[in-house]
C-alpha atoms as a PDB file:
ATOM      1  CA  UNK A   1      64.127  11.536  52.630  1.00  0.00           C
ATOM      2  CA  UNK A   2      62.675   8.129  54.690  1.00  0.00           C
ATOM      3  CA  UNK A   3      60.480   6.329  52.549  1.00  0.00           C
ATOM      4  CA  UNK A   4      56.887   6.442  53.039  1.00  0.00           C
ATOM      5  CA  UNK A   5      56.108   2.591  52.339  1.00  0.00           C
ATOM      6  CA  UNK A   6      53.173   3.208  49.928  1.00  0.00           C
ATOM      7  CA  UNK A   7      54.565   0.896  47.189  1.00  0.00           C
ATOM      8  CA  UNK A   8      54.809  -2.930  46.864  1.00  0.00           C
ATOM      9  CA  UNK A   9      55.518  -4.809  49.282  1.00  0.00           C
ATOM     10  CA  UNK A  10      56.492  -8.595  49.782  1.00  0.00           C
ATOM     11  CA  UNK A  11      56.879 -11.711  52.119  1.00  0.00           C
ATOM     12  CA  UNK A  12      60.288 -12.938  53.627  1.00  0.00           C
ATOM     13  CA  UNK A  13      60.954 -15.753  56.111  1.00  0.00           C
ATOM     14  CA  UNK A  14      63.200 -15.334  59.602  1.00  0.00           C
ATOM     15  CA  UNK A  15      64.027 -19.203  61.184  1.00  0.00           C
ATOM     16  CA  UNK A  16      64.975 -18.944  64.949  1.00  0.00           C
ATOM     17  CA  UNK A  17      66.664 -22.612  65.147  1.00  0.00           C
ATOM     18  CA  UNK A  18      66.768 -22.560  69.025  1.00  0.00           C
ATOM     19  CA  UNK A  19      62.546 -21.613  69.031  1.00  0.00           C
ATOM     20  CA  UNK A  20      62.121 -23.764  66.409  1.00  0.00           C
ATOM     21  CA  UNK A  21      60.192 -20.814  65.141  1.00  0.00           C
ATOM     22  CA  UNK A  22      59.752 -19.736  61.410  1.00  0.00           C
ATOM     23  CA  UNK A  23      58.543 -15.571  61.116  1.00  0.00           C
ATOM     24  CA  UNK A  24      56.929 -14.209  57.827  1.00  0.00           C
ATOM     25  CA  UNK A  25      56.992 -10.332  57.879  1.00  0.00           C
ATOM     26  CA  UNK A  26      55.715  -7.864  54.917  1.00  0.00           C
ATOM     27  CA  UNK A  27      58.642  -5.910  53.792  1.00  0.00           C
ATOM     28  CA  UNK A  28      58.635  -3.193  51.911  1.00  0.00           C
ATOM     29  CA  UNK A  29      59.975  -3.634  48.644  1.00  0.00           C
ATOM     30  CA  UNK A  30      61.688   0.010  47.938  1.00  0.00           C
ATOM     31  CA  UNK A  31      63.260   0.363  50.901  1.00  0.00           C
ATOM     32  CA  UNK A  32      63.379  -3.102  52.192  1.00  0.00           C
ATOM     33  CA  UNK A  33      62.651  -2.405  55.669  1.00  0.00           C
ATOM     34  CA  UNK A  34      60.603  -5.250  57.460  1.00  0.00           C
ATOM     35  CA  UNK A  35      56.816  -3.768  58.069  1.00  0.00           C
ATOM     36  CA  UNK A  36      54.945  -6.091  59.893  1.00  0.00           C
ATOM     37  CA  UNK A  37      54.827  -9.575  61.287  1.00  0.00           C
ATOM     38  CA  UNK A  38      52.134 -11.515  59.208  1.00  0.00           C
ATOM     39  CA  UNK A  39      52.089 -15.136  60.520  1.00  0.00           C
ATOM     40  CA  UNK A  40      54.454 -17.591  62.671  1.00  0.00           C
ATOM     41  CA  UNK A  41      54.504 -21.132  62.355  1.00  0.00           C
ATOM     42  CA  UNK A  42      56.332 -23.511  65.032  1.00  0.00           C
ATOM     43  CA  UNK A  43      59.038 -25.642  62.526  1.00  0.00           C
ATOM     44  CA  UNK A  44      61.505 -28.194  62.812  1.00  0.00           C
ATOM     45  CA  UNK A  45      63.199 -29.630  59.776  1.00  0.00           C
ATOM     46  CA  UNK A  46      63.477 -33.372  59.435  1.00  0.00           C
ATOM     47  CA  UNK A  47      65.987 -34.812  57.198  1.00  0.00           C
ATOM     48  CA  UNK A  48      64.645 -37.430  55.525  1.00  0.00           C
ATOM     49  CA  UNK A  49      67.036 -39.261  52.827  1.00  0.00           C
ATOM     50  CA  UNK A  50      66.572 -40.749  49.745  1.00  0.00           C
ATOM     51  CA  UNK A  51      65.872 -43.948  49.657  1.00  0.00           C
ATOM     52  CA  UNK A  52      68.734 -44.378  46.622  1.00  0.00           C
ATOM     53  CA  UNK A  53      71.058 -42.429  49.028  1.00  0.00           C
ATOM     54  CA  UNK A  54      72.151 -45.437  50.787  1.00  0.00           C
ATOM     55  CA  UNK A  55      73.483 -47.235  47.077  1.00  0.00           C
ATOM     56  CA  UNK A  56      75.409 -43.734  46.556  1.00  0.00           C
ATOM     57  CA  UNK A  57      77.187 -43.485  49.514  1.00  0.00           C
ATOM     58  CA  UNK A  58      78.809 -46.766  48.631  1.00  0.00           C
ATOM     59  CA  UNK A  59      79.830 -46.019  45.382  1.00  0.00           C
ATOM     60  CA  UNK A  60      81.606 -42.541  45.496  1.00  0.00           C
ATOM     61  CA  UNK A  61      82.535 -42.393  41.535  1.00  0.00           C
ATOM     62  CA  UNK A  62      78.847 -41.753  41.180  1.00  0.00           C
ATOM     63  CA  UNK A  63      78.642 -38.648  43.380  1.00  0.00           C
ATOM     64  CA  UNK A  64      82.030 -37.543  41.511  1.00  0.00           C
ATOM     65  CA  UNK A  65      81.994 -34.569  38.934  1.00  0.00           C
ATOM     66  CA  UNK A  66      82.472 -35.440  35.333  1.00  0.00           C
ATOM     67  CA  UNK A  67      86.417 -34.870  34.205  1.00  0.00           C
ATOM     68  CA  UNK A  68      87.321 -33.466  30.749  1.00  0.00           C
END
């Protein structure tokens, strides 16, 4: 039997990298087919690092995991 969509539904997210393009459709939560498109935003991710990240590149014992 298909489903018939009348229950809850939610938001998830598609990125297309080469658009630069981030989707939000309504899905539907039982079945968990995508319903509709509800918004799209143009998005490009910027890395921006910490400025501490430069001190804990240099010093790799910091980054390492603790030993037992």
């Amino acid at each position: 039997m298909a489903c018939e969509h009348d229950g809850y539904r939610d938001i998830v997210t598609r990125y297309d990298r080469a658009a630069g393009l981030l989707t939000y459709y309504w899905r539907c939560e039982l079945c968990g087919e995508l319903l509709q498109e509800a918004n799209r935003l143009r998005y490009r991710p910027r890395f921006a690092p910490l400025p501490q990240a430069r001190y804990l590149s240099r010093s790799p014992g910091l980054m390492a995991p603790p030993t037992r």
